[in-house]
Protein backbone atom coordinates (compact mmCIF):
# COMPACT_ATOMS: atom_id res chain seq x y z
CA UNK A 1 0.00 0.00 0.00
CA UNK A 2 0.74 3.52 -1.13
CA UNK A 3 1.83 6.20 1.59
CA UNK A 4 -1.01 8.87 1.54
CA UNK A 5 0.24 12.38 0.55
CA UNK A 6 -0.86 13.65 3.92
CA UNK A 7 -4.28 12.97 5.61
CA UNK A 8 -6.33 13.55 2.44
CA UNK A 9 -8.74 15.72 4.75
CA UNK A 10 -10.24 19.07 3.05
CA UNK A 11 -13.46 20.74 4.75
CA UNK A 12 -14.83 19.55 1.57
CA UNK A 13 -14.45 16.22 2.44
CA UNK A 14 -16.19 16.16 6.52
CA UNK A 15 -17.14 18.90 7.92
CA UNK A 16 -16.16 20.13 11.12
CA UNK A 17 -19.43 19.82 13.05
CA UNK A 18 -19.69 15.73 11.83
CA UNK A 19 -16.27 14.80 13.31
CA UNK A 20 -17.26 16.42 17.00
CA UNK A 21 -19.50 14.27 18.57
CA UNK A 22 -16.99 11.01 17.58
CA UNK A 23 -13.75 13.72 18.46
CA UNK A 24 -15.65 13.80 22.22
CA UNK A 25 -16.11 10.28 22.37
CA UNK A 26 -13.02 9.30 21.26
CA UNK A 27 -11.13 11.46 24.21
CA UNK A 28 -13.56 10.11 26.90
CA UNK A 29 -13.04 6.93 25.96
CA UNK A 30 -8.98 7.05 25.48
CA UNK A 31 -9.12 8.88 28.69
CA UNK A 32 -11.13 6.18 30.55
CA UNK A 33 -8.13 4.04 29.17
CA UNK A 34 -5.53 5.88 30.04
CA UNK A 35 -6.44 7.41 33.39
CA UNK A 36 -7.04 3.29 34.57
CA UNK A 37 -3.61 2.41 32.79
CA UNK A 38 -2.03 5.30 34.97
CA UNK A 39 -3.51 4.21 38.06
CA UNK A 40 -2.66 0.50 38.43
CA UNK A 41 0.69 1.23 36.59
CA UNK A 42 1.07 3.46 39.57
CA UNK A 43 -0.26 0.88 42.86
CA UNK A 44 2.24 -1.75 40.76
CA UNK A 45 5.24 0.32 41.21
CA UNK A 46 4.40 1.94 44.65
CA UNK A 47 4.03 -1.23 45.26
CA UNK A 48 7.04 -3.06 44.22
CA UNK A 49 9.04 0.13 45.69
CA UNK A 50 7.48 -0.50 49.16
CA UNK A 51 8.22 -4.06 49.20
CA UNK A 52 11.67 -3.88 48.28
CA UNK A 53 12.22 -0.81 50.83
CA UNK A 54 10.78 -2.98 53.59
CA UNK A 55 13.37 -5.72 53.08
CA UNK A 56 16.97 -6.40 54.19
CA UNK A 57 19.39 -5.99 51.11
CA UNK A 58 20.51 -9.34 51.24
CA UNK A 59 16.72 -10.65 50.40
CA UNK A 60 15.71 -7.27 48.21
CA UNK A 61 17.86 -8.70 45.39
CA UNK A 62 16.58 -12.41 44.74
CA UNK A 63 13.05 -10.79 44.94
CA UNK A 64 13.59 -7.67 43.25
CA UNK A 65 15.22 -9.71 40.38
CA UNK A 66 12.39 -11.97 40.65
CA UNK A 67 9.98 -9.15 40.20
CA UNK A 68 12.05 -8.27 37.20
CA UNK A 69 12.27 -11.77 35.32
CA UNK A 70 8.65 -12.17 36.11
CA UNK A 71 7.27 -8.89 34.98
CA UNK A 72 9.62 -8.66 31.84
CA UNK A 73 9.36 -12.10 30.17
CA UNK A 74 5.65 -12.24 30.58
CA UNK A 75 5.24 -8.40 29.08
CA UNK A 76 7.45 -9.33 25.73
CA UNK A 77 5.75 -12.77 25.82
CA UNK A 78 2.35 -11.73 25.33
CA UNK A 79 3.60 -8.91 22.73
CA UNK A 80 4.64 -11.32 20.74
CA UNK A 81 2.30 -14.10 21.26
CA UNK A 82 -0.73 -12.20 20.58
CA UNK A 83 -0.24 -8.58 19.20
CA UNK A 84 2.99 -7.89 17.86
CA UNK A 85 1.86 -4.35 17.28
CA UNK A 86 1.98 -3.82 20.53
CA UNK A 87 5.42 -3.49 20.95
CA UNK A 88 7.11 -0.31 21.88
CA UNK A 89 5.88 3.10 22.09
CA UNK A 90 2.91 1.97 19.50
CA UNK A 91 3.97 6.01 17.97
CA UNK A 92 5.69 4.35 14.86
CA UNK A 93 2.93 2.03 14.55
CA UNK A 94 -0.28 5.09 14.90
CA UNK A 95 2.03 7.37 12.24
CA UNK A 96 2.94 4.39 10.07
CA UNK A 97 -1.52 3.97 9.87
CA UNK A 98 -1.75 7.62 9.61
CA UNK A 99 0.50 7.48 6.56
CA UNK A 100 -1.24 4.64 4.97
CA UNK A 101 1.17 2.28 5.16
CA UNK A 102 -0.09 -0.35 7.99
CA UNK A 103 -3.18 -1.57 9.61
CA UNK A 104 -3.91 -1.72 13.08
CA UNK A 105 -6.08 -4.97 14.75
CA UNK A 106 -7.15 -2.87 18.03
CA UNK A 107 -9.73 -5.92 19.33
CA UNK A 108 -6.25 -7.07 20.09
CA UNK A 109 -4.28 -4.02 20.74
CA UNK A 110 -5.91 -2.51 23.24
CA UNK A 111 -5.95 -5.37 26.07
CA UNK A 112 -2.75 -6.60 25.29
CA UNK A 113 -1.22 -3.43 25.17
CA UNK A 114 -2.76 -2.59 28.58
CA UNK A 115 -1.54 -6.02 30.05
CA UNK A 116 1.75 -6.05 28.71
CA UNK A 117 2.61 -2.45 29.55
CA UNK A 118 1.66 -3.07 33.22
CA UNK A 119 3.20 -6.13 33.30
CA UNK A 120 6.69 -4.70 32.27
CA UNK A 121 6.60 -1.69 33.44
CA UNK A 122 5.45 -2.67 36.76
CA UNK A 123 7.93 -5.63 37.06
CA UNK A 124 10.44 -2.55 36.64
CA UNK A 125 11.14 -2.27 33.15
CA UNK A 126 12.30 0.94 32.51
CA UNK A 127 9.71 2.44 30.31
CA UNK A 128 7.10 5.19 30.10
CA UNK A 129 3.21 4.66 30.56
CA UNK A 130 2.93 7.44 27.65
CA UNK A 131 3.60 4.97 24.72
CA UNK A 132 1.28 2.53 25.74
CA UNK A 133 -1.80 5.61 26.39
CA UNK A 134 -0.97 7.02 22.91
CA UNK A 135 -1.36 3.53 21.02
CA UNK A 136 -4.34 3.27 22.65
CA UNK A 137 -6.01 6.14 21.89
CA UNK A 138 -5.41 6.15 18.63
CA UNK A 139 -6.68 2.36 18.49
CA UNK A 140 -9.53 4.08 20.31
CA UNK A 141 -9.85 6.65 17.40
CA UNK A 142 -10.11 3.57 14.86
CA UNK A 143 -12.48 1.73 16.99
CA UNK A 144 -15.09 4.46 17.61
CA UNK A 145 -14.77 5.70 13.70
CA UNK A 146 -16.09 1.73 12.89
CA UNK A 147 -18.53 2.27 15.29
CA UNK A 148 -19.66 5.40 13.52
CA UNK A 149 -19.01 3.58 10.32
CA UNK A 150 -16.68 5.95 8.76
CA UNK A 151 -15.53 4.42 6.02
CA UNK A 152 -11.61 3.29 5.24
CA UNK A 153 -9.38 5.29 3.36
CA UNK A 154 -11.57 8.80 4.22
CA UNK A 155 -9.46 11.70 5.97
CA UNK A 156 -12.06 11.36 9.00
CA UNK A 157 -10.81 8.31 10.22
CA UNK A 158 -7.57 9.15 10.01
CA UNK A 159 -8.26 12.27 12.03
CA UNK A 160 -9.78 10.68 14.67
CA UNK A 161 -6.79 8.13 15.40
CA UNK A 162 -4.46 10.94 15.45
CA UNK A 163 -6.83 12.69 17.65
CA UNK A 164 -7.18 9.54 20.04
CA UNK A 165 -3.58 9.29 20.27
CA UNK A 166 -2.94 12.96 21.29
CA UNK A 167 -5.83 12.43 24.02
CA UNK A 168 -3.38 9.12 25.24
CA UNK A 169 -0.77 11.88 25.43
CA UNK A 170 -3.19 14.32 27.02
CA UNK A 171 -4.20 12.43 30.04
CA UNK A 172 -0.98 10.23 30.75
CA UNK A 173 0.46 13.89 31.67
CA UNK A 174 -2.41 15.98 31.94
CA UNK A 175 -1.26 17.81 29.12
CA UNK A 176 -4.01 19.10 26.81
CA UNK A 177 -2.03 20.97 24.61
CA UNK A 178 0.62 19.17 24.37
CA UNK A 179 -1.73 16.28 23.40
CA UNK A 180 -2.80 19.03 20.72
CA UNK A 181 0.93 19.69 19.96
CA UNK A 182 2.12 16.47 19.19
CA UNK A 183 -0.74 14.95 16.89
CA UNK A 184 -0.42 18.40 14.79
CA UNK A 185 3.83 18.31 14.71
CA UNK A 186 4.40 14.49 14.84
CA UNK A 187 1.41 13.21 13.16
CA UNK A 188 -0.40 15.15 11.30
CA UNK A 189 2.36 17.36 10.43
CA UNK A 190 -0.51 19.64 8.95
CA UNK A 191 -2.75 22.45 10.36
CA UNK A 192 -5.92 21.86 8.50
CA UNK A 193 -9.02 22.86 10.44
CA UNK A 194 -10.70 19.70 10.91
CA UNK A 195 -7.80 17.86 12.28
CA UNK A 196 -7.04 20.91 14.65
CA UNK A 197 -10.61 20.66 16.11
CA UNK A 198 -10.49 17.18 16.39
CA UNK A 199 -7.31 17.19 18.28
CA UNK A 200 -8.17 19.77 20.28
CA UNK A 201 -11.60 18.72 21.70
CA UNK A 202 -9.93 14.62 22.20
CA UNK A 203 -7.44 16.25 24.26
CA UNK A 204 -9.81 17.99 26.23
CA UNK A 205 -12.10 15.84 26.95
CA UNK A 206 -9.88 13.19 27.70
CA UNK A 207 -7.83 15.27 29.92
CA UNK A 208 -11.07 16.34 32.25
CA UNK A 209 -11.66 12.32 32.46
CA UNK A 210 -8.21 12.28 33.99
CA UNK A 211 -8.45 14.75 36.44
CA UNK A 212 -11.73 13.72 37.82
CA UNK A 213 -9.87 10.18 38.37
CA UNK A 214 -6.41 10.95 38.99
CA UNK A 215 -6.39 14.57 40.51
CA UNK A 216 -5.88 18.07 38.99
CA UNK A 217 -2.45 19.09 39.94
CA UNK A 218 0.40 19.40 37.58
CA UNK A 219 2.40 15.92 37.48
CA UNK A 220 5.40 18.07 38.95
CA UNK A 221 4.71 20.55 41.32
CA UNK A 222 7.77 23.00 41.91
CA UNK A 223 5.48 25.54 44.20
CA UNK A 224 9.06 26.15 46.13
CA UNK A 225 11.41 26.73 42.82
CA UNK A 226 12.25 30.46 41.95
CA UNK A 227 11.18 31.37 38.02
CA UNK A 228 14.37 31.81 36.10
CA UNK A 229 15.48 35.21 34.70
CA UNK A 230 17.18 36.25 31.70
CA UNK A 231 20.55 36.12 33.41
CA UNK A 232 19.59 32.24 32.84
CA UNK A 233 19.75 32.51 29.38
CA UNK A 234 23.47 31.70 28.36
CA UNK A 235 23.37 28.78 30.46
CA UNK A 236 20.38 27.38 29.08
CA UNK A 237 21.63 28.21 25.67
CA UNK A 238 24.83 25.64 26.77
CA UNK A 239 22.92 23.21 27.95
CA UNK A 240 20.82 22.89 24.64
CA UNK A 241 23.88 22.25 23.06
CA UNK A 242 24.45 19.19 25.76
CA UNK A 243 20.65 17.90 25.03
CA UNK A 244 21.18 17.69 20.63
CA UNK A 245 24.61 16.11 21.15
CA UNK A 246 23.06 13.44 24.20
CA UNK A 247 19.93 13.07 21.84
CA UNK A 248 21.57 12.25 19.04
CA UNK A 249 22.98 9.32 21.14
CA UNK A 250 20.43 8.61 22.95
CA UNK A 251 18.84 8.25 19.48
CA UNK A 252 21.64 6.14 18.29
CA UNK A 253 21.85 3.80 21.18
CA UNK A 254 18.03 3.10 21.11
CA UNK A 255 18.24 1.52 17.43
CA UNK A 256 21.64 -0.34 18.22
CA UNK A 257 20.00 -2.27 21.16
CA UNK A 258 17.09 -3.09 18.99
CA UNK A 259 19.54 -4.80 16.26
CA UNK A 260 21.32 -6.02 19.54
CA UNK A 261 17.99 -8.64 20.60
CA UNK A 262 17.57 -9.05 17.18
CA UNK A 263 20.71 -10.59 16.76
CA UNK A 264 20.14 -12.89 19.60
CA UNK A 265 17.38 -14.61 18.17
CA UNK A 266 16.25 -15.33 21.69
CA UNK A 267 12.38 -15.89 22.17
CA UNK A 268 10.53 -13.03 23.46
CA UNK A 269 10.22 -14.38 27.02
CA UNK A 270 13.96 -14.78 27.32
CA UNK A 271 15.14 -11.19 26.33
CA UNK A 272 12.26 -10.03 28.28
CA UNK A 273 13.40 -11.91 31.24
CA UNK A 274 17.28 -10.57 30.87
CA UNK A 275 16.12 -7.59 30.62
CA UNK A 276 14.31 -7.59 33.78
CA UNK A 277 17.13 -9.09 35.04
CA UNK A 278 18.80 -6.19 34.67
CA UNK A 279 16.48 -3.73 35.77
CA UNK A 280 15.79 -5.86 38.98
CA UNK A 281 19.00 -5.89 40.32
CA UNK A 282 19.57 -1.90 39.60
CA UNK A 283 16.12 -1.61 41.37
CA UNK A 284 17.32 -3.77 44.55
CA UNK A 285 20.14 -1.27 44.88
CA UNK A 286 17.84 1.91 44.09
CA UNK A 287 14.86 1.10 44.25
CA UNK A 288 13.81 3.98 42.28
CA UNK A 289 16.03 3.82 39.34
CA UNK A 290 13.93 1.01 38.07
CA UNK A 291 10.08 1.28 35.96
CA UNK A 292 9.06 4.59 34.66
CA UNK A 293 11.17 7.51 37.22
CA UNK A 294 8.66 8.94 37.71
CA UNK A 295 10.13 9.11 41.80
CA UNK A 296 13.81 9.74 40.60
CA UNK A 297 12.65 12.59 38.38
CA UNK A 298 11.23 14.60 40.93
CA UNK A 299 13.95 13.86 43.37
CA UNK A 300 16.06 15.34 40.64
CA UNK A 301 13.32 18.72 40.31
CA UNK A 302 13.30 19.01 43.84
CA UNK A 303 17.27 19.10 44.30
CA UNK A 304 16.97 15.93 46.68
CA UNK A 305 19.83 13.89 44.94
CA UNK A 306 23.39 14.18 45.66
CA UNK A 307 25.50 15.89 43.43
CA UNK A 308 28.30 12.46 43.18
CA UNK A 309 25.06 10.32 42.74
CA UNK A 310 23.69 11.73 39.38
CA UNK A 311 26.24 10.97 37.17
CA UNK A 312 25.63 7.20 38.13
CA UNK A 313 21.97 7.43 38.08
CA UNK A 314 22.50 8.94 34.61
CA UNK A 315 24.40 5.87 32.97
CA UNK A 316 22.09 3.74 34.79
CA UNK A 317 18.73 5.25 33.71
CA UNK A 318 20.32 5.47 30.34
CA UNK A 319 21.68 1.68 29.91
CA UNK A 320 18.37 0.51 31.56
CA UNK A 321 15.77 2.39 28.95
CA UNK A 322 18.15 0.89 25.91
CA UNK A 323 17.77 -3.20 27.45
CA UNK A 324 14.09 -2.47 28.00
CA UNK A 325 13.38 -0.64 25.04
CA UNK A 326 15.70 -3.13 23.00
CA UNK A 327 13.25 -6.31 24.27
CA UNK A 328 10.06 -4.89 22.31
CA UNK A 329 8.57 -4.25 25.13
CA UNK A 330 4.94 -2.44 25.62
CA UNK A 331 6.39 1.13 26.63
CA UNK A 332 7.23 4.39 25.44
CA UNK A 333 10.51 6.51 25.25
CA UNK A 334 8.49 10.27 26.81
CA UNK A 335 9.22 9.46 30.15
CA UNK A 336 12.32 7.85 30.46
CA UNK A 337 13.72 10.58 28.57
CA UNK A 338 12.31 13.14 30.41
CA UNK A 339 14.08 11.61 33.72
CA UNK A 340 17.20 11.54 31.95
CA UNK A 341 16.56 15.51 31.02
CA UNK A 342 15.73 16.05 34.73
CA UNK A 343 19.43 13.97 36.14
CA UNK A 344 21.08 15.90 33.38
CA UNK A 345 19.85 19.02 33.58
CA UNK A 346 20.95 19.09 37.51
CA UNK A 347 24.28 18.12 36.84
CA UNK A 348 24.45 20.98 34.41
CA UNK A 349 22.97 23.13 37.04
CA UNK A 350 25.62 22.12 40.07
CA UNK A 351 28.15 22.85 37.47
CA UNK A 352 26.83 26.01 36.08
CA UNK A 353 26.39 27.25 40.27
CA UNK A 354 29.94 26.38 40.63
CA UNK A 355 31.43 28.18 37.74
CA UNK A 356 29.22 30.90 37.42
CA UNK A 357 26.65 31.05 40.45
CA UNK A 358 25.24 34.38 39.25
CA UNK A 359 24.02 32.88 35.90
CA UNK A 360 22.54 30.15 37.39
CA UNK A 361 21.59 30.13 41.08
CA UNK A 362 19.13 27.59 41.35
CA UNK A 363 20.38 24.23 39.77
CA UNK A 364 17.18 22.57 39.82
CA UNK A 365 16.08 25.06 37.09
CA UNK A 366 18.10 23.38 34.70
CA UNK A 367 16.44 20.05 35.83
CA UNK A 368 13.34 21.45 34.02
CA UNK A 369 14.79 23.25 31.21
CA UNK A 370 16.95 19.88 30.56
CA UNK A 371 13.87 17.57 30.08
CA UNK A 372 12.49 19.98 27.39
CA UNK A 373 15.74 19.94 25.54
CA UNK A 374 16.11 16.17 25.98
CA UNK A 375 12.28 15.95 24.41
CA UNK A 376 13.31 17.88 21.27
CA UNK A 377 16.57 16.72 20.33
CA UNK A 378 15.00 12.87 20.45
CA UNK A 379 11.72 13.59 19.00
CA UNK A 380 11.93 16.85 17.23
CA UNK A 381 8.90 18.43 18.14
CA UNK A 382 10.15 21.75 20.11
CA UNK A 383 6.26 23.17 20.68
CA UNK A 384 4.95 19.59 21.92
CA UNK A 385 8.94 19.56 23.96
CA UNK A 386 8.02 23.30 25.69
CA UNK A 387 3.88 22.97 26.16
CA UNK A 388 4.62 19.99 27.84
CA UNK A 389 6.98 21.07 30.55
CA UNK A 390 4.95 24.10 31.03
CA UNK A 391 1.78 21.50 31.55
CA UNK A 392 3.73 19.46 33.58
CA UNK A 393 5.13 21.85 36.11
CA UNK A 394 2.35 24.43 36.13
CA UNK A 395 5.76 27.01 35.71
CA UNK A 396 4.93 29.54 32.63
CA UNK A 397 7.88 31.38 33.64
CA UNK A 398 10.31 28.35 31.96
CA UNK A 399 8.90 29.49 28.70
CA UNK A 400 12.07 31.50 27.41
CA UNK A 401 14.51 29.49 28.62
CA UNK A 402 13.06 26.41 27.43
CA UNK A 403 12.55 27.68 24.03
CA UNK A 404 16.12 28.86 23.82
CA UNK A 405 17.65 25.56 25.01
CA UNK A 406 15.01 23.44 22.88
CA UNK A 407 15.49 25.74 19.87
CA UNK A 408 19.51 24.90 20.35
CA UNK A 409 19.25 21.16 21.20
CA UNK A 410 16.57 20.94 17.18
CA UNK A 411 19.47 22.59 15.59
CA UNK A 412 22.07 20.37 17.23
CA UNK A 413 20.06 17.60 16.01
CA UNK A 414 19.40 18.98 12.78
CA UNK A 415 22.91 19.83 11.94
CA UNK A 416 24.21 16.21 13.01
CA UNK A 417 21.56 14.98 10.71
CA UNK A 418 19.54 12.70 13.17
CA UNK A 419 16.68 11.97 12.20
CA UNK A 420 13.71 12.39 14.69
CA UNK A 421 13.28 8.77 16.99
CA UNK A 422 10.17 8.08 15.92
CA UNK A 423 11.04 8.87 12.22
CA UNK A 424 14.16 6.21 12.51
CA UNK A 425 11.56 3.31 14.27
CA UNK A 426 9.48 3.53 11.74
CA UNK A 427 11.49 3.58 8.75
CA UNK A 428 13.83 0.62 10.50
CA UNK A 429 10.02 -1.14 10.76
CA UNK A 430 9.59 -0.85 7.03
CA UNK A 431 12.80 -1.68 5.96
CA UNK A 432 12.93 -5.21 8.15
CA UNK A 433 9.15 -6.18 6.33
CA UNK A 434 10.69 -5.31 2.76
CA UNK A 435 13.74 -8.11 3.55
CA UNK A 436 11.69 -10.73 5.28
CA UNK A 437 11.93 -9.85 8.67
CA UNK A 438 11.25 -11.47 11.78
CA UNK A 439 7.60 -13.44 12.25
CA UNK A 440 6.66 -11.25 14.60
CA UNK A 441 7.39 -8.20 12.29
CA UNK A 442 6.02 -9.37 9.30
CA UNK A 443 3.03 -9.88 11.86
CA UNK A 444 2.88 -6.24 13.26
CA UNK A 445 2.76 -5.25 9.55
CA UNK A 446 0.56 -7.51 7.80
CA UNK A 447 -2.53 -5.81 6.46
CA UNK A 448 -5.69 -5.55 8.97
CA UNK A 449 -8.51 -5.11 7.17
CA UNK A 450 -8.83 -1.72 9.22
CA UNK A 451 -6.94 0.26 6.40
């Protein structure tokens, strides 16, 4: 199948007032969805984090590990076992539909993309809850357009998944705009009326779901951290230059450890299993470092970890996201990279306070500037990158350094000629179906009937 030249989507073609009663279902649904994905994703790991705090170090490892094994082989088993499209973010998989070039099964995808994400992610693999929220939104968008019967191939259904993916985005952080932001920079990559509208009133409506179930405040609330001034700015301005050239790895890294379990060969419960592995034992010694960081990333906003510990927390983070990632895993990239912003960002900010306090004397400023950088060197969307991290700290007053450092980090990005993550996943998808890939791969892109 043809790539469509865009989403084929003219006001001649639906008309704004048609797509809004299915644009307001779609985000109440996706946000019933998401906001009970965030919740039990959120007992698991307070839960696994209490149990392995309670316990003596010598018995936190064999169960932490445990906890790992358990958690990671049975998430990559059932990816592969019964939706293969469930693996990863699900971003690639939503553009890759939105494009025309894929079909998506979501009578399938949306359970085992619940199951699986909580199952890894809760066992500790260290993955984001925002992948999983966006694939299912958008399956949402494809599942109430059928029950509208909006036919295949027309703009309108194609609006609506994009639409149900930005509410996934929309309540995972309650983040409307953002959620607006990224379907109209990463997925629609058009400003057309219709989709805007759609977009927007998803977003909306599935972010008031969320807050009536999972509260109101900001994810990160900084109610104790000075604004920054413009004295701020040079610094900022360095430290975009540190997010393009760590994006650009991170980037790099992500699609190495992917050909890494590929080369393996291993069944999906095994790498699953190693991985967890992995992130067990890190989690026995920090018990934190381990599922989504969500904890460790506002330790790191709230200037509560030592200055010798971040650089280890870094690499750790960092080589933990590439073995989960690398399993095909149900999770998404947003959040680990946004605790790898926050740890960097810090370190930046200890350093920038020690050469040059006056430019920057609150280090934990950096912490949020560095998570908006991070976001747009990997993903290149600067405007979803900045509404974001004003969403998610309630802080308006970040706006101009964030947009200098995130403006810096695109062109680091740009100049190196990375291209954007999600760009690279699905292009690296296509590429392994045109040689014969994997079963599982031809599986995840074998025609639906959806399309």
């Amino acid at each position: 199948m043809q790539p469509d030249a865009g989403f084929g989507l003219s006001m001649q073609e639906v008309k704004r007032r048609h797509i809004l009663p299915k644009a307001l279902l779609v985000g109440v649904v996706a946000g019933l969805l998401a906001s009970a994905f965030r919740i039990v994703l959120i007992m698991a790991e307070r839960g696994r984090i209490g149990l392995l705090a309670g316990l003596p170090f010598a018995e936190r490892v064999p169960v932490a590990v445990a906890i790992g094994v358990a958690g990671g082989a049975l998430g990559v088993w059932a990816v592969r076992r019964f939706a293969p499209d469930a693996g990863g973010s699900g971003i690639p998989q939503i553009k890759g539909f939105v494009l025309g070039e894929r079909g998506i099964e979501w009578r399938r995808l949306l359970p085992v993309k619940f199951l699986a994400g909580l199952a890894g992610i809760g066992g500790g693999l260290a993955l984001g809850r925002e992948g999983p929220t966006i694939q299912m939104g958008g399956s949402t968008g494809l599942m109430v357009s059928e029950w509208f019967r909006v036919k295949p191939g027309e703009g309108e259904r194609k609006a609506l998944i994009a639409a149900g993916a930005g509410a996934g985005l929309a309540a995972a952080f309650n983040a409307p705009l953002a959620g607006v932001m990224f379907v109209l920079e990463e997925l629609a990559g058009n400003f057309t009326p219709v989709v805007l509208v759609a977009a927007f009133l998803a977003s909306v409506s599935a972010d008031i779901v969320g807050r009536v179930l999972t509260g109101e405040m900001p994810v990160f609330q900084l109610h104790a951290m000075p604004a920054p001034t413009v004295r701020a700015l040079p610094a900022a301005l360095l430290l975009g230059v540190a997010c393009g050239l760590i994006g650009v790895l991170f980037n790099r890294c992500l699609l190495k450890s992917l050909d890494l379990y590929d080369r393996l060969r291993w069944p999906g419960w095994a790498m699953g299993a190693l991985a967890g592995a992995a992130v067990g034992l890190a989690g026995a010694i920090y018990p934190g470092v381990a599922g989504t960081g969500g904890l460790l990333a506002e330790r790191a906003l709230t200037g509560e970890i030592a200055v010798r510990w971040l650089a280890v927390l870094f690499l750790a983070r960092f080589v933990l996201t590439m073995a989960s990632y690398g399993t095909g895993a149900a999770g998404g990239i947003f959040a680990p990279l946004l605790v790898l912003g926050a740890i960097g960002g810090l370190a930046f900010g200890h350093a920038a306070n020690f050469a040059l306090p006056a430019f920057a004397p609150q280090p934990e400023v950096f912490a949020v500037i560095g998570m908006g950088g991070l976001l747009t060197a990997i993903v290149r969307a600067p405007l979803t990158g900045i509404v974001l991290m004003i969403e998610l700290t309630g802080q308006y007053e970040f706006m101009l350094p964030l947009l200098a450092c995130s403006l810096v980090a695109y062109g680091i990005a740009e100049v190196l000629q990375e291209p954007p993550i999600y760009e690279a996943l699905r292009e690296r998808a296509k590429r392994q179906t045109a040689a014969g890939g994997s079963p599982s791969q031809a599986s995840a892109e074998a025609p639906s009937g959806n399309t």
